[in-house]
Structures are given as C-alpha cells and as structure tokens.
Protein backbone atom coordinates (compact mmCIF):
# COMPACT_ATOMS: atom_id res chain seq x y z
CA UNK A 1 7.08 1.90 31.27
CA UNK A 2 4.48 0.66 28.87
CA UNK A 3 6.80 1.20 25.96
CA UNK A 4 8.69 -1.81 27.67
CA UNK A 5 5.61 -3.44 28.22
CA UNK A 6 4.71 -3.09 24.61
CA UNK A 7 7.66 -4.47 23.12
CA UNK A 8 7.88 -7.29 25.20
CA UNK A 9 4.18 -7.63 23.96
CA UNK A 10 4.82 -7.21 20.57
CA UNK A 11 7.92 -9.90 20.12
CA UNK A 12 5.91 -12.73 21.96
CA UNK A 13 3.15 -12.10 19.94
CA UNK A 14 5.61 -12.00 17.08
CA UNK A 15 6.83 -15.71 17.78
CA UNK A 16 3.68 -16.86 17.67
CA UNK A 17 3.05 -15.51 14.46
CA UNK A 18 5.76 -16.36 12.74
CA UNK A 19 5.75 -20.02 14.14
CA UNK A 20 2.14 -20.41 12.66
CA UNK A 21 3.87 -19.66 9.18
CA UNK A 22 6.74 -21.98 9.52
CA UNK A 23 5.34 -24.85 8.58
CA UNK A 24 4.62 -22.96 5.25
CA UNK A 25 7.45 -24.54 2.84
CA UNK A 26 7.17 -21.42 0.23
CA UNK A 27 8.43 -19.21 2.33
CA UNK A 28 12.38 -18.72 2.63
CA UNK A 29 12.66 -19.32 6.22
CA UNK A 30 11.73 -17.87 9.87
CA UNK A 31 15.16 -15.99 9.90
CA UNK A 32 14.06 -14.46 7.15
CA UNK A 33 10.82 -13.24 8.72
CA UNK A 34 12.57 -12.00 11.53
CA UNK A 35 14.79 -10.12 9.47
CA UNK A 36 11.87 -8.72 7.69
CA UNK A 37 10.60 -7.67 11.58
CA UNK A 38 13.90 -5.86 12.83
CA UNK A 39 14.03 -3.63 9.60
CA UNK A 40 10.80 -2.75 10.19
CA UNK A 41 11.18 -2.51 13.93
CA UNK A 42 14.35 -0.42 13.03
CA UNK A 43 12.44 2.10 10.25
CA UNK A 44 10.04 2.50 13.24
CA UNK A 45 12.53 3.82 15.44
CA UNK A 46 13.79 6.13 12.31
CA UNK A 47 10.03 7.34 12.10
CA UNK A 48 9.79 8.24 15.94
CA UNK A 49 13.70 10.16 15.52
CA UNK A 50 11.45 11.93 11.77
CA UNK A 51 8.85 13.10 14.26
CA UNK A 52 10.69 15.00 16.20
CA UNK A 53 11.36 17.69 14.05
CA UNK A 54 9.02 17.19 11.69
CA UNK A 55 4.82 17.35 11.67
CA UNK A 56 3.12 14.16 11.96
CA UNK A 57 -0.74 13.43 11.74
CA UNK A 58 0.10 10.38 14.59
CA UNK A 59 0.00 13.55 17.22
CA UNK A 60 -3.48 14.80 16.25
CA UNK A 61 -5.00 11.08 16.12
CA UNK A 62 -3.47 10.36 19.35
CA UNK A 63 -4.64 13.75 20.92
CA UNK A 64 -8.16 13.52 19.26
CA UNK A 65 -8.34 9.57 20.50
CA UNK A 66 -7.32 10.70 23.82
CA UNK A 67 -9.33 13.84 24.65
CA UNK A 68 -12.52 12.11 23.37
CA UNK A 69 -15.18 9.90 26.25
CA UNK A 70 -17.40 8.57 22.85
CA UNK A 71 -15.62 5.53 21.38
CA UNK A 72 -18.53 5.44 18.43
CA UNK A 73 -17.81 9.08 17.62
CA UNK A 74 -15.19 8.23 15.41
CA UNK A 75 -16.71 5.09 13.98
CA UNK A 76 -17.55 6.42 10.46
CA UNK A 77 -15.65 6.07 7.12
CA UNK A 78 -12.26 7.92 6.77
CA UNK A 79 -9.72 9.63 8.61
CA UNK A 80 -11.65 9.29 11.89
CA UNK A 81 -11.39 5.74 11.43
CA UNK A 82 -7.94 5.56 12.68
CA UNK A 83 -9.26 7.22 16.29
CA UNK A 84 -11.22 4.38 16.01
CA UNK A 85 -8.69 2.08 16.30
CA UNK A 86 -6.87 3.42 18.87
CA UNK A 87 -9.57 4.22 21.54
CA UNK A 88 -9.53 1.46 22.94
CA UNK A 89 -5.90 0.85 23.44
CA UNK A 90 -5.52 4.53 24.50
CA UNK A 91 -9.02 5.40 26.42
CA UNK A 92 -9.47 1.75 27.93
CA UNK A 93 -5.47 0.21 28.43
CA UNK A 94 -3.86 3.95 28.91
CA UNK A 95 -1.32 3.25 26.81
CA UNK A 96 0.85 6.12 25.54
CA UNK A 97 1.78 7.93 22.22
CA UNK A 98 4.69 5.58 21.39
CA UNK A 99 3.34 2.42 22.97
CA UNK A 100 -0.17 2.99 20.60
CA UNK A 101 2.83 4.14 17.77
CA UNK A 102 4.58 0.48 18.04
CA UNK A 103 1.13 -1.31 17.77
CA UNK A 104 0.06 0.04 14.63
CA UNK A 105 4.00 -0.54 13.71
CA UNK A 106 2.72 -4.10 13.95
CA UNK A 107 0.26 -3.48 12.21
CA UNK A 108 1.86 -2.43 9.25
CA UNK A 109 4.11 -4.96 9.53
CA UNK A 110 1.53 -7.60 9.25
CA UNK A 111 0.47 -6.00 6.48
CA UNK A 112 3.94 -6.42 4.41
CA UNK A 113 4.18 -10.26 5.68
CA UNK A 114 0.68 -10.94 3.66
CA UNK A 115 2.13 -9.46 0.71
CA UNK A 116 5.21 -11.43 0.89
CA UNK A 117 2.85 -14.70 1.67
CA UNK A 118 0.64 -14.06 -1.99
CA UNK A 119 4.32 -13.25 -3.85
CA UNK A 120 5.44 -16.55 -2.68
CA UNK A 121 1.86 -18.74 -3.02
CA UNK A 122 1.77 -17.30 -6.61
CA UNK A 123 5.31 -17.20 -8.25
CA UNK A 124 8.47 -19.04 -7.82
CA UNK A 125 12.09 -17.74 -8.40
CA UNK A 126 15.72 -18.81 -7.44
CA UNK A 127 18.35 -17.02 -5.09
CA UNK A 128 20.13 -14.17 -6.18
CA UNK A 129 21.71 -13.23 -3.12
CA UNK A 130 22.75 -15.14 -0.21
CA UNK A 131 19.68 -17.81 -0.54
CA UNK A 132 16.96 -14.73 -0.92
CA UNK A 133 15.46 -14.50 -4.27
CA UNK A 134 14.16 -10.99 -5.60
CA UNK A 135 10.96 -11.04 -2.96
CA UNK A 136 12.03 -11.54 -0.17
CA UNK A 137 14.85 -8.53 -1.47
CA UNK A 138 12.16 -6.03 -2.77
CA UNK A 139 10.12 -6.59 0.80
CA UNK A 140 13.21 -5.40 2.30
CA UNK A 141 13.23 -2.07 0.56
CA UNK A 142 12.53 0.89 3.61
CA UNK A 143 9.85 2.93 2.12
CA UNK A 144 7.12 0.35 2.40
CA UNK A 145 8.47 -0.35 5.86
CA UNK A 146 9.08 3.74 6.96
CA UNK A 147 5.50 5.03 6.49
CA UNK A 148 4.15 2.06 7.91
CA UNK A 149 5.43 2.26 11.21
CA UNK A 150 2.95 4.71 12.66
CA UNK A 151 -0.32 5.73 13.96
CA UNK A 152 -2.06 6.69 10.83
CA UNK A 153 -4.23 5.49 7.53
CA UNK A 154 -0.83 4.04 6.41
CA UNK A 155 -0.17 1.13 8.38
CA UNK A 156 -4.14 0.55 8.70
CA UNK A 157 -4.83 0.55 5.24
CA UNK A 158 -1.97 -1.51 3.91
CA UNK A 159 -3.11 -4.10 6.61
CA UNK A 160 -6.06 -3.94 4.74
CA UNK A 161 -5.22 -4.07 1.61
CA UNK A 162 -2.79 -6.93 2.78
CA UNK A 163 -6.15 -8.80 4.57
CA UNK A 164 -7.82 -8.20 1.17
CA UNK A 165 -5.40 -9.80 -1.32
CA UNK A 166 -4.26 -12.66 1.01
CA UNK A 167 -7.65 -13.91 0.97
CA UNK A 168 -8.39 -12.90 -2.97
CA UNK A 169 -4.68 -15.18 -3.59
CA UNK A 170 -7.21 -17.94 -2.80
CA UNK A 171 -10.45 -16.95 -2.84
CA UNK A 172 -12.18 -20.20 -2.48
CA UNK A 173 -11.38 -21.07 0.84
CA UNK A 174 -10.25 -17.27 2.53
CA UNK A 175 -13.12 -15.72 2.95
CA UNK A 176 -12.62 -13.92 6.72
CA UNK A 177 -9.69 -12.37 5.17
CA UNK A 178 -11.23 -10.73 2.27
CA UNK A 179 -14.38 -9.80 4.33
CA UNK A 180 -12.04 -8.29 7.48
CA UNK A 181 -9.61 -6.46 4.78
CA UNK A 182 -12.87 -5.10 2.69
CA UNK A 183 -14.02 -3.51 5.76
CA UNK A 184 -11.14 -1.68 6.30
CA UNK A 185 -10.42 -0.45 3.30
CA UNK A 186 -14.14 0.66 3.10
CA UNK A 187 -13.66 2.54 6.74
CA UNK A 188 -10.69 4.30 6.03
CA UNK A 189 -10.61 4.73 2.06
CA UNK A 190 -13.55 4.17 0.38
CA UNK A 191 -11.96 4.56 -2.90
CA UNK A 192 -9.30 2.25 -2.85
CA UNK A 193 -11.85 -0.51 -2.08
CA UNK A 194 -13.68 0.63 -5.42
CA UNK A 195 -10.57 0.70 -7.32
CA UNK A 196 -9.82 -3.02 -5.87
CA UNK A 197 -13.56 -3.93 -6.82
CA UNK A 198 -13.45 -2.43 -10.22
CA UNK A 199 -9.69 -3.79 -10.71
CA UNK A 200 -11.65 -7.37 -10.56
CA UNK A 201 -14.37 -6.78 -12.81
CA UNK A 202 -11.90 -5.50 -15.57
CA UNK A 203 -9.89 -8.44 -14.79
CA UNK A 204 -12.34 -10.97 -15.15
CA UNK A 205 -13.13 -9.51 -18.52
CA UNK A 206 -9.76 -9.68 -19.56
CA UNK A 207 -9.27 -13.44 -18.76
CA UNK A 208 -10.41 -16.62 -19.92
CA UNK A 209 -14.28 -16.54 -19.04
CA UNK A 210 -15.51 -17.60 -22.69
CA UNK A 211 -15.82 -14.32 -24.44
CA UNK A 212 -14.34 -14.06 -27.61
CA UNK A 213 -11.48 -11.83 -27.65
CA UNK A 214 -12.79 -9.00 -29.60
CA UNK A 215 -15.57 -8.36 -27.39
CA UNK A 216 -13.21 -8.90 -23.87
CA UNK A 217 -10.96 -5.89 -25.53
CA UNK A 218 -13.25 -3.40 -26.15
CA UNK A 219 -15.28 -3.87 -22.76
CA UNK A 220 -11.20 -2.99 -21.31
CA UNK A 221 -11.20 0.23 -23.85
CA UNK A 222 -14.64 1.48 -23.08
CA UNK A 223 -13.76 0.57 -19.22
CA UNK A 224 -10.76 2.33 -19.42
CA UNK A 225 -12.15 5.30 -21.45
CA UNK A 226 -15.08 6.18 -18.86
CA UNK A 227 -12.66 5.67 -16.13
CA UNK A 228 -10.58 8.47 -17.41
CA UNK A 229 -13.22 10.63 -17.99
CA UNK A 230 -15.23 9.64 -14.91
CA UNK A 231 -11.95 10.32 -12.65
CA UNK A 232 -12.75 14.13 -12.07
CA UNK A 233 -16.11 13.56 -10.71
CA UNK A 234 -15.59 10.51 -9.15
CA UNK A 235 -12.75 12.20 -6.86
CA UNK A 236 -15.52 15.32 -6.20
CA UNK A 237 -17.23 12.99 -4.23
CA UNK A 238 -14.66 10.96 -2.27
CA UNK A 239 -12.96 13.85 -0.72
CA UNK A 240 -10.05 10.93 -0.52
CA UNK A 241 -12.34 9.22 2.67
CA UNK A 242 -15.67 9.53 2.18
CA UNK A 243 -18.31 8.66 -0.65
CA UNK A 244 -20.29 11.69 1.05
CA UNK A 245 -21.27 13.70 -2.81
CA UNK A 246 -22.24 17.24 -0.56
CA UNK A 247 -18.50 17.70 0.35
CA UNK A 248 -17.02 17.62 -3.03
CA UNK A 249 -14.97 21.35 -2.00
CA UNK A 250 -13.50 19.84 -0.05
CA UNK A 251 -11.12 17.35 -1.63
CA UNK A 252 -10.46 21.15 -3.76
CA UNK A 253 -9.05 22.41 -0.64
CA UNK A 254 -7.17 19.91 0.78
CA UNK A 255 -4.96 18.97 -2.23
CA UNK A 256 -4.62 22.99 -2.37
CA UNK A 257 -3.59 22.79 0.99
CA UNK A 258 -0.98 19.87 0.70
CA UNK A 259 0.39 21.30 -2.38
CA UNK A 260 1.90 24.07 0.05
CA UNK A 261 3.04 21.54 2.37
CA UNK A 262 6.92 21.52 2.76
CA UNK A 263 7.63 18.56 0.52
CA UNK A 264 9.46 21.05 -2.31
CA UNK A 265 7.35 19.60 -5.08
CA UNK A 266 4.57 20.65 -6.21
CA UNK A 267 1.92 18.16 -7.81
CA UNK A 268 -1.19 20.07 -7.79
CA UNK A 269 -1.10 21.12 -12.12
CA UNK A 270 0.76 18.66 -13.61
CA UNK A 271 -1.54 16.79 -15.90
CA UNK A 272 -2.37 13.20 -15.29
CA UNK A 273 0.91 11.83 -17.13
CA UNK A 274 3.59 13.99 -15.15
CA UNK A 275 1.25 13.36 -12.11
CA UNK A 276 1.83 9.54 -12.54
CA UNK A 277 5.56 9.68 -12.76
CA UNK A 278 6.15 12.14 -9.99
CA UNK A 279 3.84 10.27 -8.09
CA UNK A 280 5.98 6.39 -8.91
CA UNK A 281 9.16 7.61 -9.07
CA UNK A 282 9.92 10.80 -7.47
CA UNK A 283 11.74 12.31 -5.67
CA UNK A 284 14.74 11.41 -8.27
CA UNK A 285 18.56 12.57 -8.09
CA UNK A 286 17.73 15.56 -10.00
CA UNK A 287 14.95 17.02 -7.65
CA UNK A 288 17.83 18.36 -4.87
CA UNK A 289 15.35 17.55 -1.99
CA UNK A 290 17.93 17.09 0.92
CA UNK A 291 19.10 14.37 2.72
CA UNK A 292 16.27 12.85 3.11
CA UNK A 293 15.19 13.25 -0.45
CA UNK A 294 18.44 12.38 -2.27
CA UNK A 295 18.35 8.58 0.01
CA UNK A 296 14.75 8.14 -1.08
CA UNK A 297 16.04 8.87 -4.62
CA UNK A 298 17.86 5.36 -4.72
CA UNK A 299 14.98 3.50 -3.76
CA UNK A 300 12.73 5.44 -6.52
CA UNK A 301 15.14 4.32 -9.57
CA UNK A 302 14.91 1.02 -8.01
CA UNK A 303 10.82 1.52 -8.78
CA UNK A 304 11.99 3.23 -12.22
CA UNK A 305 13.47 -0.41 -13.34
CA UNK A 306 10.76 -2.27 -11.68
CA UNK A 307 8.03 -0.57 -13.96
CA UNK A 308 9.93 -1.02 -17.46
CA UNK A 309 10.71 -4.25 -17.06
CA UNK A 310 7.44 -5.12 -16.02
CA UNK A 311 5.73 -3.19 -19.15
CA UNK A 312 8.31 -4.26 -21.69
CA UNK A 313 7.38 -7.87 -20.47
CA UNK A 314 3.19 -7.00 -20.19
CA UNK A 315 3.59 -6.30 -24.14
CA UNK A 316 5.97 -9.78 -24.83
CA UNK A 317 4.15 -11.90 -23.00
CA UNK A 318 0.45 -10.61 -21.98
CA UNK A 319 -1.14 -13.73 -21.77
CA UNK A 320 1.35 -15.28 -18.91
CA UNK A 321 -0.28 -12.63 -16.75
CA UNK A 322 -3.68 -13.84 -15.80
CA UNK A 323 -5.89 -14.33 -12.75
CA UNK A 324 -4.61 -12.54 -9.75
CA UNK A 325 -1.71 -10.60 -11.60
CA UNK A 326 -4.58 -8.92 -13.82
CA UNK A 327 -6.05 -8.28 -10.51
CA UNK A 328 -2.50 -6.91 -9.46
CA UNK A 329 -1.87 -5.22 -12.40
CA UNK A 330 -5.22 -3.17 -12.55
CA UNK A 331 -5.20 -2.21 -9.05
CA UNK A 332 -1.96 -0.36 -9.35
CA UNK A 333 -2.75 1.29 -12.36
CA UNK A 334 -6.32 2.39 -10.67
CA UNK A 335 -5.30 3.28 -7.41
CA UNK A 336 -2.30 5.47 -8.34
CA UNK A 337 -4.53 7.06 -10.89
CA UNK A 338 -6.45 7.99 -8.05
CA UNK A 339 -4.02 8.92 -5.32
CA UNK A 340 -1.79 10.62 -7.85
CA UNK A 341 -4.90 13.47 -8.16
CA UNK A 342 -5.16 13.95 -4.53
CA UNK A 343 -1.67 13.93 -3.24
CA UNK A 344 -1.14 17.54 -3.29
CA UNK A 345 3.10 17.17 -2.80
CA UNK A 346 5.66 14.68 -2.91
CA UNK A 347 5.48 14.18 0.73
CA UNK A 348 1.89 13.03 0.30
CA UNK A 349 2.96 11.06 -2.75
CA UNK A 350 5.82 8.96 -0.67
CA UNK A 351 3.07 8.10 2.01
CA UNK A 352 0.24 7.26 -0.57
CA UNK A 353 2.25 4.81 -2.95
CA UNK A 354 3.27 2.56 -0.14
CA UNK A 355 0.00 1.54 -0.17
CA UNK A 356 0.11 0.56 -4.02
CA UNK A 357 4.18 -0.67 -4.42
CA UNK A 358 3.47 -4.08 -3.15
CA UNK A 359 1.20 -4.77 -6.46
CA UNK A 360 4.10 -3.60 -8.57
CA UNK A 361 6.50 -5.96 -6.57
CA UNK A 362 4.44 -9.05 -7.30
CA UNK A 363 4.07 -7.47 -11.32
CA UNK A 364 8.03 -7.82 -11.82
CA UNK A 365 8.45 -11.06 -9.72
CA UNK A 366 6.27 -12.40 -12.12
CA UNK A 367 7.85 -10.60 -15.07
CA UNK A 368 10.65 -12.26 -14.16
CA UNK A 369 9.53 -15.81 -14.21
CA UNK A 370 9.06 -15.05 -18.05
CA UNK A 371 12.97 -13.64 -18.98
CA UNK A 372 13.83 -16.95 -20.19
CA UNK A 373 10.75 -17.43 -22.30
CA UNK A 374 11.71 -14.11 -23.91
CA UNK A 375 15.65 -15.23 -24.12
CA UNK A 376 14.33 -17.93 -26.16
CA UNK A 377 12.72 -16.20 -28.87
C-alpha cells in the first residue's frame, strides 16, 4: 500500500519540480522532462524485474537500515552512508523495500536532470531528431538511467555529483549546491570528491589565469606524471570509501573478490590501458555476455564514438575547451582512472561509469559545437 502511496508521492512532487524549471528557456520543453521521468520510471521497474533473479546490494542496505535502532551508526564516510539515508524513511515512516527503492529512483533521477540543466546552460546545438538535439538524446540512453534506479551508492552519488557540477556551472552565485553535492560525495566516496577537487586545480592551470604557456604545460605533465605514479598508493588508502590509511588490505580483497563475481569478465590484471577500455566501452559485441550483455553492447559503441570524436576534436581545437569543460574533461579522465582499478568485473564496471558518462556527454556536445569550425579548415 505504500508503494501506491509513494508513487502518488513521487509524481506530485515531480510537477512541482519540473514546473520550477519551466520557466528556464534553455531547456527543450516540460514534455521533454517528463519523458526523461517515464524512461527512468520505466528502467526502474526493469531494475526491480533484474533483482529478482539476480543479487543486489539494495537488499543488504535495506536489511542493515531496517534491523538497526542507532540512526548515527551509519553516519560515517562510505558504504554505510547509504543506511544513512534510508533510516529515516525506513525506521521512522515504515516504508518498505520498494517504496525506499522508488525514492532513491528519484533520486537518481534528479541527479540526471542537473546534468542535462549544465549541458544546456553551457552549450547550444540544433535538432536532430524530432525537435531534440543530441542532449536531450544522449540523456535518454538506459544505462545512466538503469543503475540509478535503486537503493545504493549509485543513485546517491550521481545526485551528488549532479549537486556538485550544477552549482560549479555557475559558481558565483550556487553555492548550496556545490556545498550539499561536496558533502555527499565526501560521505559516500571520498575519492571521487578528490578527483573532482584535483580535476579543478589542473584545470585552472590549464586555462587562461596569466601563466605563460610553457610553465601551465609542464605543471599538467608533472601533475599528470605523479598522478600516475601516485595511483597505487593513493587507492591503498581509500579502500574505494574511506580515506582510513590502516585498511589498505582491504581494497586488495575486495577487487579480488568482485573479480569472481558473475559478470564473465575479468578486470583484475589488465594493465591500466586495457583496464580503461574495458572499463568505457565494454561489454562489446564480441564479449558473448548474454542477453543482457549483447543489449548493453549497443549502448557501449554508442560511448566508443562519443570518445573519438571528442579526442580527435580535443587535439583540433584544444583551446575551444576551457573553463568548465577542462573541469569536465579532467574529471572523467581522473575518476575512471580510479574506478577502473577497483572495479574488480564488468558488472562493477557498468555500475561505476554511470557515475562518470555524464562528463563525457557534455565533452562531445561540446565537440560538436566545433564540427563546422573544423569543416572550414
């Protein structure tokens, strides 16, 4: 009965929130929000059919949530986190598994609108298929919407991420947003916030702040350099959640553990190249994982195109990309660095890249504001 309750909840709430942004004239329209709602609403009800014969962490958050009196328990940085979140909705409301399931569905679907809100504050582009240009088509794709749609990290820490780079889009007068998605990522994955912090830093020194060129490029390669090296250790210490240095095993062990995970794919020894492209773009056609596996293949060669067209235009035309899309660039490149090392299998990997594909959306958007420029030459 609450799972009525909910939904009625949830689509109320929804008009409200898409009424605020209507007045917003960069944005296509509110039918196209609404579309952007059922697919997600739609992908939810695909996840809840997933669970049923397959494992998912949403049980044991619930479970733990439920079965524990001490909402403060879980308030500490990481996985916990999520419990968190869902205490009070579970412990204080007594709402269900699927009812607390469709709220962090919203969630994550909040998350994907503030995405869509900085492409469309940030880059312009004309219809390409019935009145939608390539944005509001790319935040249609179902992967970003699938693992969203639980009660997880993944629709909490997109919603921070989302928080994050709504209010970065315009700094100057959003700062609730940055400060409200900063926390969150710092609760749930430390890491990501320092790959978002040091994504900044290296793209402030790559942008017009008055250094001469020479000495902007090699603060990027000696940046870039120590990162590399720095990786190994810096991983040892963020067991993926935590900054805590005296559980380094452990991150050892869990992307041991996930590497034997059911996903058919295992990432564990590749080396930091293969890891990266398994991580993007698989699984591909050739991989032979299933159903399941051979659909998500379509939507990886989509990601395949997105990424060369966005490099071949980085080299053409790297000044055009400044400001937030040197933000946008960096972070992607940082965090899947990162995530590629600790997702032990490809079904970690599909979970973990939602988190980063909405950076590479806004990188080819803007790639493709600069085709005719190139066309030119």
């Amino acid at each position: 009965m609450d799972v009525i309750f909910i939904i009625l909840f949830i689509f109320l709430l929804n008009s409200f929130f898409i009424r605020s942004l209507a007045a917003d004239t960069r944005i296509h329209s509110t039918g196209y929000l609404w579309l952007l709602f059922s697919v997600h609403l739609l992908l939810t009800i695909a996840y809840v059919l997933y669970t049923v014969d397959n494992r998912s962490d949403s049980v044991s958050y619930f479970t733990s949530a439920n079965n524990t009196s001490d909402w403060f328990s879980f308030f500490e940085t990481g996985t916990k986190f999520v419990g968190f979140i869902a205490w009070p909705f579970i412990n204080v409301l007594g709402l269900s598994y699927y009812a607390v399931m469709l709220l962090f569905s919203y969630i994550g679907f909040v998350a994907i609108v503030l995405f869509y809100l900085v492409a469309v504050e940030n880059i312009r582009l004309d219809p390409v298929f019935n009145g939608l240009t390539p944005i509001e088509l790319l935040f249609l794709l179902p992967n970003l919407h699938f693992w969203t749609s639980s009660l997880g990290k993944g629709s909490a820490i997109l919603f921070g991420l989302g928080l994050f780079s709504y209010g970065l889009s315009r700094f100057n007068r959003r700062i609730t947003p940055i400060v409200l998605g900063g926390f969150m990522m710092y609760m749930l994955r430390p890491h990501i916030l320092l790959a978002y912090v040091v994504a900044l830093i290296i793209a402030l020194f790559t942008s017009n702040i008055g250094l001469k060129p020479v000495y902007k490029w090699m603060i990027l390669a000696v940046a870039f350099i120590a990162f590399f090296y720095l990786s190994g250790s810096v991983l040892q210490f963020t067991d993926t959640d935590s900054l805590d240095i005296t559980q380094s095993e452990t991150l050892m062990h869990r992307t041991s553990e996930l590497s034997h995970a059911t996903s058919g794919v295992d990432l564990q020894n590749y080396n930091i190249v293969f890891k990266l492209f398994t991580f993007w773009f698989r699984p591909i056609f050739f991989d032979q994982l299933g159903l399941m596996g051979f659909i998500v293949s379509f939507e990886n060669a989509i990601y395949l195109f997105l990424f060369f067209l966005v490099i071949r235009m980085l080299i053409k035309n790297w000044d055009a990309y400044n400001g937030y899309f040197r933000v946008s660039l960096f972070m992607f490149l940082i965090a899947s660095i990162i995530l590629a090392q600790v997702s032990g299998n490809l079904g970690i990997a599909l979970r973990q890249k939602t988190q980063i594909m909405p950076f590479l959306f806004i990188l080819y958007c803007k790639s493709l504001t600069l085709r005719p420029v190139v066309s030119r030459r």
